[in-house]
Protein backbone atom coordinates (compact mmCIF):
# COMPACT_ATOMS: atom_id res chain seq x y z
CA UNK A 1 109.18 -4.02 109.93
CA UNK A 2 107.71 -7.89 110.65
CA UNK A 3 108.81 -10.47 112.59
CA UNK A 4 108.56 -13.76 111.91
CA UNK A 5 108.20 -15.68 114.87
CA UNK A 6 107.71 -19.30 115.00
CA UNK A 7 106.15 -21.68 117.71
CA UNK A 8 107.28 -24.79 118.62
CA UNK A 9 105.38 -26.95 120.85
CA UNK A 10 107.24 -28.76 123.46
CA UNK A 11 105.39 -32.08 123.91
CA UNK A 12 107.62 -33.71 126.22
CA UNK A 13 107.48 -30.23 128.36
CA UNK A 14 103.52 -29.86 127.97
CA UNK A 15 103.10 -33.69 129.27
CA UNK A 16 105.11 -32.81 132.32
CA UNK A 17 103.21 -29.96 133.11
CA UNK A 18 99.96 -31.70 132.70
CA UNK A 19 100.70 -34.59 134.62
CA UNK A 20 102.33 -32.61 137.49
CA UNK A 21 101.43 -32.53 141.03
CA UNK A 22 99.96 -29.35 140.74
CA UNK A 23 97.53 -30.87 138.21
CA UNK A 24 96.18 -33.80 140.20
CA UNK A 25 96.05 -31.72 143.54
CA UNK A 26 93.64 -29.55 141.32
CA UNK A 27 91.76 -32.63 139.79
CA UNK A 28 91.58 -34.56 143.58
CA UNK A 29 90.11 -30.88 145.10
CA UNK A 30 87.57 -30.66 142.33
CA UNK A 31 86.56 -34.58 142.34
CA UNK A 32 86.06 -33.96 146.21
CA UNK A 33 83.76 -31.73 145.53
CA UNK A 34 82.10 -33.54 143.61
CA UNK A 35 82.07 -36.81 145.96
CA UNK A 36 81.01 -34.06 148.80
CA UNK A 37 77.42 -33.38 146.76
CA UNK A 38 77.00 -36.97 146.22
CA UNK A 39 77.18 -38.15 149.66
CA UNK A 40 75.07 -35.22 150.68
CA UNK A 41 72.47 -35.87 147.99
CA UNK A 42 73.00 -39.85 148.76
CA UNK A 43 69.77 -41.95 149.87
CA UNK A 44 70.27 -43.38 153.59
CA UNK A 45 68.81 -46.72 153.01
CA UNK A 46 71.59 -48.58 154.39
CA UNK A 47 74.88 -46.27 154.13
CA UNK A 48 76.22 -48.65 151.72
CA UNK A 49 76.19 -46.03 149.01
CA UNK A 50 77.55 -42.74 150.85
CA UNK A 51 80.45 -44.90 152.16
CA UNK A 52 81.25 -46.48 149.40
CA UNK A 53 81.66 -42.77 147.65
CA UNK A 54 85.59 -42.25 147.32
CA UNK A 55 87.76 -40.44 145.18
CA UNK A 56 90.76 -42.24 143.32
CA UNK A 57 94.00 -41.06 141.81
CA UNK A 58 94.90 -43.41 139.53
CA UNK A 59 98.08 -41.08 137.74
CA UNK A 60 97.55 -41.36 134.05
CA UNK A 61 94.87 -42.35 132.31
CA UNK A 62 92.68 -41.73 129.43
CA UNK A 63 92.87 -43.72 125.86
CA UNK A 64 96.62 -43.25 125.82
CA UNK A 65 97.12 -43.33 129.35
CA UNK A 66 98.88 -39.85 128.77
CA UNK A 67 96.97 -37.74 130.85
CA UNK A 68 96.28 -36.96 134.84
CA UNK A 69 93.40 -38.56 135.79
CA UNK A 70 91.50 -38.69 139.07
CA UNK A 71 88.03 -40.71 139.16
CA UNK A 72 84.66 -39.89 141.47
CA UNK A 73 83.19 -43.29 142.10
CA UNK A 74 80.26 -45.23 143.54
CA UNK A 75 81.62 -48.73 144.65
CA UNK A 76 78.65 -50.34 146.47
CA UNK A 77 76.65 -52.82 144.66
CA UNK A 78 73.73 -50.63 144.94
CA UNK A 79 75.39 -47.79 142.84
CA UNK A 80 73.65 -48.44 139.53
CA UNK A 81 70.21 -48.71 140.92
CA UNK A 82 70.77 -45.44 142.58
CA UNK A 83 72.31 -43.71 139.62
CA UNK A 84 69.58 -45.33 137.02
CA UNK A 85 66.41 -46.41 139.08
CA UNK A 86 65.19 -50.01 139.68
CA UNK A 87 61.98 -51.62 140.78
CA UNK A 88 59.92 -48.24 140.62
CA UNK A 89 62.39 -45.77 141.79
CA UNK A 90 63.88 -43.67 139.53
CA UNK A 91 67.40 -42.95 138.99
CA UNK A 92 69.39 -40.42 141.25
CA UNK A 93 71.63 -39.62 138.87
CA UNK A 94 73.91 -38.26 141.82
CA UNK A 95 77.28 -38.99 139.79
CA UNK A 96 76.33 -37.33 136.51
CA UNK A 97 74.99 -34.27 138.76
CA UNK A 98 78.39 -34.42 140.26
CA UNK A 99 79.69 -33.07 137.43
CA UNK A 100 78.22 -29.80 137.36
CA UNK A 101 79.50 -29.34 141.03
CA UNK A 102 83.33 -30.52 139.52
CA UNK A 103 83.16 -27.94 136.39
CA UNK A 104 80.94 -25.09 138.38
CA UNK A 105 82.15 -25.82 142.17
């Protein structure tokens, strides 16, 4: 004898869920993580670039700013010649390394 069973998505359901608290808690733990290997892996020039190393809620975002979004950043004005090289050095490329660390721990 067969069923027929039918699916329907919730949307407004599945959008609560995703943007719950349980969701960013999870996305702030992981982008620590990530801003953890970055200051550890962070040259000591001046400090300006570990401190400036922070992790930001910022609620929703993405292109429909319909998603739970939490951002590793490098605010010092030094960020983009560590991340890409300058004057010789090469780049660090500590943020895009952060990644792996977010996705792998």
């Amino acid at each position: 004898m067969a069923t027929d069973i039918e699916f329907r998505a919730d949307v407004e359901g599945i959008n609560q869920l995703a943007n719950g608290p349980e969701v960013h808690a999870l996305l702030r733990a992981r982008a620590q993580l990530g801003a953890q290997f970055v200051r550890g892996a962070a040259p000591v020039d001046t400090g300006a670039y570990r401190a400036g190393v922070d992790v930001v809620d910022v609620g929703r975002g993405g292109p429909r700013r319909d998603r739970a979004e939490v951002q590793l950043r490098a605010n010092s004005g030094d960020a983009v010649f560590v991340e890409f090289g300058s004057h010789g050095r090469p780049g660090r490329h500590l943020l895009a390394r952060a990644v792996d660390v977010i996705e792998h721990g």
